[in-house]
Protein backbone atom coordinates (compact mmCIF):
# COMPACT_ATOMS: atom_id res chain seq x y z
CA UNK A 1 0.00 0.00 0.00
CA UNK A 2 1.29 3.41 -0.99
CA UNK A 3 1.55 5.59 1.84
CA UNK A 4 0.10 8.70 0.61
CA UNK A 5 -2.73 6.21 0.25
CA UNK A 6 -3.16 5.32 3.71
CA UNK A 7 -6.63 6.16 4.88
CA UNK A 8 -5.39 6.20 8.54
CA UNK A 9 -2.98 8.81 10.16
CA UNK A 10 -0.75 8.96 7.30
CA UNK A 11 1.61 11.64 8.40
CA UNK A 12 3.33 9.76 11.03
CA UNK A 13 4.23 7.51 8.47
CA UNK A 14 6.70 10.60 6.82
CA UNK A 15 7.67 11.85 9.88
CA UNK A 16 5.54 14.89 10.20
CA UNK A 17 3.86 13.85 13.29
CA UNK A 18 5.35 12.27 16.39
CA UNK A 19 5.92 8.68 17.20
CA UNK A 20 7.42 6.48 20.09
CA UNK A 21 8.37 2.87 18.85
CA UNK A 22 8.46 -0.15 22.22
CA UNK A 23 11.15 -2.30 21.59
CA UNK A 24 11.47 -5.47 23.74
CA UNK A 25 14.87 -5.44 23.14
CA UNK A 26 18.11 -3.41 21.50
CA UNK A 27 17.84 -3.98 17.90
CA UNK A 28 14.46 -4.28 17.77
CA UNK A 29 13.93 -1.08 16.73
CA UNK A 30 16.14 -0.79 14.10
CA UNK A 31 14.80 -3.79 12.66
CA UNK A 32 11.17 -3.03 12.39
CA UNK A 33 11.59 0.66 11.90
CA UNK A 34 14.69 2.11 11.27
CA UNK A 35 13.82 4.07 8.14
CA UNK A 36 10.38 5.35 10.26
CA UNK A 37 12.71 6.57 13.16
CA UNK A 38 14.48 8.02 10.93
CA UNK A 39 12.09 10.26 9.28
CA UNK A 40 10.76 10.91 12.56
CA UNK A 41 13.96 12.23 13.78
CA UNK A 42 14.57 14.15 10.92
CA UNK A 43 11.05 15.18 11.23
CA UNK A 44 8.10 16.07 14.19
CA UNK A 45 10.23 13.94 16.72
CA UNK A 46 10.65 10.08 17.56
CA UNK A 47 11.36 8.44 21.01
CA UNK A 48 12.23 4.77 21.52
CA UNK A 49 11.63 3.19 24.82
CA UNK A 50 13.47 -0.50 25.12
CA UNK A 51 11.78 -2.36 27.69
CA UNK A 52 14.63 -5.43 28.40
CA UNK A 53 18.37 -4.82 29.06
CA UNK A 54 18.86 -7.64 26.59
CA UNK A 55 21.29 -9.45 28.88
CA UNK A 56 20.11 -12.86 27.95
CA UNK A 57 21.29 -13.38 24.36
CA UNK A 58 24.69 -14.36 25.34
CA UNK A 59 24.09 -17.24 28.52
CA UNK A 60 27.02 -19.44 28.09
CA UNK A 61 29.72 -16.39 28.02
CA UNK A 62 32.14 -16.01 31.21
CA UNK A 63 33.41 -12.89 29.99
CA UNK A 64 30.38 -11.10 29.41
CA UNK A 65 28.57 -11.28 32.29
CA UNK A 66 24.72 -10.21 32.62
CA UNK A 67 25.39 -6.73 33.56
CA UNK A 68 28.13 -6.22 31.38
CA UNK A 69 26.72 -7.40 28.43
CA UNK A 70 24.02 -5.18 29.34
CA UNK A 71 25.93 -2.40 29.52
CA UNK A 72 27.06 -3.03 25.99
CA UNK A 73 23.85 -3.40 24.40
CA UNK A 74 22.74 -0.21 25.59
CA UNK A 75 25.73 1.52 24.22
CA UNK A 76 24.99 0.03 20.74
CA UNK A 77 21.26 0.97 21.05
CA UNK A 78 22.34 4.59 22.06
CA UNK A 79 24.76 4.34 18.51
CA UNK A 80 22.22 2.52 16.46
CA UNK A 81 19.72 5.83 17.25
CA UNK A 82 22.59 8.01 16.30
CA UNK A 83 22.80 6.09 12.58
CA UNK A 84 18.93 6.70 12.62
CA UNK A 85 19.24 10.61 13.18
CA UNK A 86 18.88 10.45 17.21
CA UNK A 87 20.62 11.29 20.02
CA UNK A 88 21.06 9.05 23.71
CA UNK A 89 18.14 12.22 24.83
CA UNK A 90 15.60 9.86 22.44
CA UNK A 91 15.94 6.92 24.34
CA UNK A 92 14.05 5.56 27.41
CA UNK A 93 16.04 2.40 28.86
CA UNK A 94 13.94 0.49 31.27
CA UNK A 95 16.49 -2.49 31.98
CA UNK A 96 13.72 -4.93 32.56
CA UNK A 97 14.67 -8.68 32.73
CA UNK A 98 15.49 -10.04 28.98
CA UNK A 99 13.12 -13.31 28.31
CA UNK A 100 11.26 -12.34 31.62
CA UNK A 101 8.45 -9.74 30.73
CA UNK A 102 5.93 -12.67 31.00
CA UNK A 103 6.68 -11.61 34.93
CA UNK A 104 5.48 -8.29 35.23
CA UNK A 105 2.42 -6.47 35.42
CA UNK A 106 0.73 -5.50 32.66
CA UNK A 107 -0.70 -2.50 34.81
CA UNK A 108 2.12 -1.22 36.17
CA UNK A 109 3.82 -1.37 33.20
CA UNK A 110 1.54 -0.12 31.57
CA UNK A 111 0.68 3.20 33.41
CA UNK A 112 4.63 3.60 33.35
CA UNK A 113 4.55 3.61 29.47
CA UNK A 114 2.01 6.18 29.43
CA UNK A 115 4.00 8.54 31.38
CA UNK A 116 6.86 8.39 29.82
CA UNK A 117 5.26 9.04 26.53
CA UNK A 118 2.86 11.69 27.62
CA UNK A 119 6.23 13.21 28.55
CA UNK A 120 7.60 12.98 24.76
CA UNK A 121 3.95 14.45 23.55
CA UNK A 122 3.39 11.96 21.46
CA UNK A 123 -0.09 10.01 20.63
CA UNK A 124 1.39 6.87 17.72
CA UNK A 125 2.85 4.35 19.44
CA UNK A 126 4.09 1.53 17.31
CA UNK A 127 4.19 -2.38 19.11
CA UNK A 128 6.25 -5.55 18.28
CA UNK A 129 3.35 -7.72 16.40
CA UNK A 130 1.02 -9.95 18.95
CA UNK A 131 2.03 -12.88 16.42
CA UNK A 132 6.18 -12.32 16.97
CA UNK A 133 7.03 -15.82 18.86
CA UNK A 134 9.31 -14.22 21.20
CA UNK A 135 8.09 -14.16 24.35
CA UNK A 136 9.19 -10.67 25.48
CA UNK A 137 7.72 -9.45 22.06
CA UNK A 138 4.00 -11.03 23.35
CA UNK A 139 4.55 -9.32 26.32
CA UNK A 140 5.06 -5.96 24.99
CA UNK A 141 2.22 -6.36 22.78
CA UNK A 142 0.19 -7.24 25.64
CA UNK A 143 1.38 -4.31 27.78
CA UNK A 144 0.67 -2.17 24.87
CA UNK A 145 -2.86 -3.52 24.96
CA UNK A 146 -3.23 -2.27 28.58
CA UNK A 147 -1.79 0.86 27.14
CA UNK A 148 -4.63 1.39 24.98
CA UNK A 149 -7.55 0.80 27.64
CA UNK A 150 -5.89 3.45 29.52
CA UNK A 151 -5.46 5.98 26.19
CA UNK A 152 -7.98 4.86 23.56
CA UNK A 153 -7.41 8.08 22.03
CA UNK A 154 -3.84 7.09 20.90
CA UNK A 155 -2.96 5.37 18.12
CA UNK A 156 -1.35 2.14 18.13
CA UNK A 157 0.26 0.52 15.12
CA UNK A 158 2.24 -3.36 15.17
CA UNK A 159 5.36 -3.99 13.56
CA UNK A 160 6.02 -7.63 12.83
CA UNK A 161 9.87 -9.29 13.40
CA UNK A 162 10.08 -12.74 13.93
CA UNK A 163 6.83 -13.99 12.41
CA UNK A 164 8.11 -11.60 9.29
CA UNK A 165 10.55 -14.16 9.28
CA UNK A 166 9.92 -17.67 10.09
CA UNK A 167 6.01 -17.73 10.28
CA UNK A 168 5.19 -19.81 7.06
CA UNK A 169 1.67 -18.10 6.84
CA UNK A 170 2.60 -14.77 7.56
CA UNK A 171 1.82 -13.13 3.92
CA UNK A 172 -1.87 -14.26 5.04
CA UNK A 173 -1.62 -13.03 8.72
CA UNK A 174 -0.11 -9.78 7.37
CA UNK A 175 -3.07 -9.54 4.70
CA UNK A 176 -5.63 -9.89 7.04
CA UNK A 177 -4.45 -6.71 8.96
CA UNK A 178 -4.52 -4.63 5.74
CA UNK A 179 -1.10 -3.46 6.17
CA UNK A 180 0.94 -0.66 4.85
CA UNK A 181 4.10 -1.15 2.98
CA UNK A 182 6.99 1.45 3.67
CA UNK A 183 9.67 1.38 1.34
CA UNK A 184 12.79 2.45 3.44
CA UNK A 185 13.81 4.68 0.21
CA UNK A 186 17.06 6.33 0.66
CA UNK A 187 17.09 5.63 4.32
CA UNK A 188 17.82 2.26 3.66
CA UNK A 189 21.88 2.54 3.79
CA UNK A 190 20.98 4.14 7.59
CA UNK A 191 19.43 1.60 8.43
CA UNK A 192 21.90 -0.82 7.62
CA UNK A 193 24.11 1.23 9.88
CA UNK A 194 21.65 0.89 12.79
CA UNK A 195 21.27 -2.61 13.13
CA UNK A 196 25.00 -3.32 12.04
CA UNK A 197 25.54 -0.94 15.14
CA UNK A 198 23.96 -3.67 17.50
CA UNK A 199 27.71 -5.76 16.94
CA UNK A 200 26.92 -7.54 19.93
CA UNK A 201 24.30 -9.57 18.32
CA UNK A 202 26.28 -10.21 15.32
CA UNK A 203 28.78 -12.37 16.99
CA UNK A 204 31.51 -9.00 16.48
CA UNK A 205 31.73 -8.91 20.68
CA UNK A 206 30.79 -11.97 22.53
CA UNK A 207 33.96 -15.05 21.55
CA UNK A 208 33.35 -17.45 24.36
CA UNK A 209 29.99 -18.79 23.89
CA UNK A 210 29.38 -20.37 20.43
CA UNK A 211 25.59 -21.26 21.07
CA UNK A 212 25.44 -17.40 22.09
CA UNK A 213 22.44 -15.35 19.49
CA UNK A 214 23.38 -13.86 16.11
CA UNK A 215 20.97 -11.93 13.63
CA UNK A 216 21.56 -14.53 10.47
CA UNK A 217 22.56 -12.69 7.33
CA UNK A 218 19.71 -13.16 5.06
CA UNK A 219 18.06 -11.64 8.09
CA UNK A 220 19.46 -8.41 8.09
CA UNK A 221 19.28 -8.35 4.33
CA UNK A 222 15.11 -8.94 4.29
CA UNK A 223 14.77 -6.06 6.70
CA UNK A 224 16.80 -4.00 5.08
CA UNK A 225 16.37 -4.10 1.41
CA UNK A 226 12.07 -4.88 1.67
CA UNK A 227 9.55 -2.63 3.04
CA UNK A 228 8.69 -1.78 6.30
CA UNK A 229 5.21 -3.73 7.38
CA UNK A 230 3.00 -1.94 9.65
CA UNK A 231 -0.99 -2.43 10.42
CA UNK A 232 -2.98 -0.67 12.82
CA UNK A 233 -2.71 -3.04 16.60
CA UNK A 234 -5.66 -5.18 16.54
């Protein structure tokens, strides 16, 4: 779907209006919506809360401990944002326990999301899709849905990862929420930049634990060279 089609809210979509993006973890964001941060930052303003401290990707390491690793991932969020146009002022780091959001309270969590983007004055709030298998991705999807009750005058959009890439059926799931295609355009080599920025989850930091996560190739490619995928959060 062409965006200056869109029958719904089309600005934020160009950047003239402004947009927070929930990641469930670093890269995240750059994945799903670099080129949209992008124009937002060039544009009305964009804010990026990450809800995990992505500590878990790397179990098996001795070197990288937990905290150290998450130290590290936040650096390479705060650089991906700068590839995208941001600054470390556009990013809200909650440090919540990666691969435990199933945990906390959808409530609490919740009504903290709404402050913090109240603060940024922003009403389009884009979600990790309800059908990403990640667990941490549900979870922010479902925290996003208590999100909503509270500010049903907001506008909540899902941006699909993992299903995007290793859900068979997801040309029919993505159908069936009448999406809009976003071709990254010449924001596409930023993007690149941004996710190549998160070297910890390209096996570029972590040596000692070979069963450790790394974004596969082709991966990074799809995301990259294809369209962003967006549909308004059932």
């Amino acid at each position: 779907m062409n965006v200056a089609h869109l029958p719904l809210l089309p600005d934020v979509f160009e950047g003239r209006e402004s947009l927070v993006v929930l990641a469930p973890h670093p890269d995240d964001e750059s994945i799903g919506c670099g080129a949209l941060l992008a124009r937002g930052f060039a544009g009305a303003g964009a804010h990026v809360i990450c809800l995990t401290d992505g500590s878990a990707s790397h179990p098996g390491s001795r070197q990288w401990t937990p905290r150290r690793l998450a130290r590290q991932r936040r650096a390479e969020m705060v650089a991906a944002i700068e590839c995208l146009g941001g600054s470390a002022r556009d990013l809200t780091w909650l440090g919540m326990a990666d691969s435990r959001l199933y945990q906390a309270d959808a409530t609490e969590v919740a009504a903290r999301l709404e402050q913090i983007i109240e603060g940024h004055g922003a009403r389009h709030v884009f979600v990790p899709a309800a059908e990403d298998h990640h667990e941490d991705h549900q979870a922010t999807a479902r925290f996003a849905g208590a999100l909503r009750r509270r500010r049903p005058e907001w506008a909540f959009y899902s941006y699909p990862v993992w299903c995007r890439w290793d859900d068979p059926d997801f040309r029919q799931t993505a159908t069936r929420h009448a999406p809009v295609c976003v071709p990254p355009e010449d924001l596409r080599d930023r993007k690149r930049a941004a996710i190549h920025a998160h070297r910890s989850q390209l096996g570029r930091v972590v040596t000692d634990d070979p069963s450790g996560f790394i974004l596969p190739a082709g991966f990074i490619e799809k995301f990259v060279t294809e369209d962003e995928i967006f549909w308004r959060m059932p």
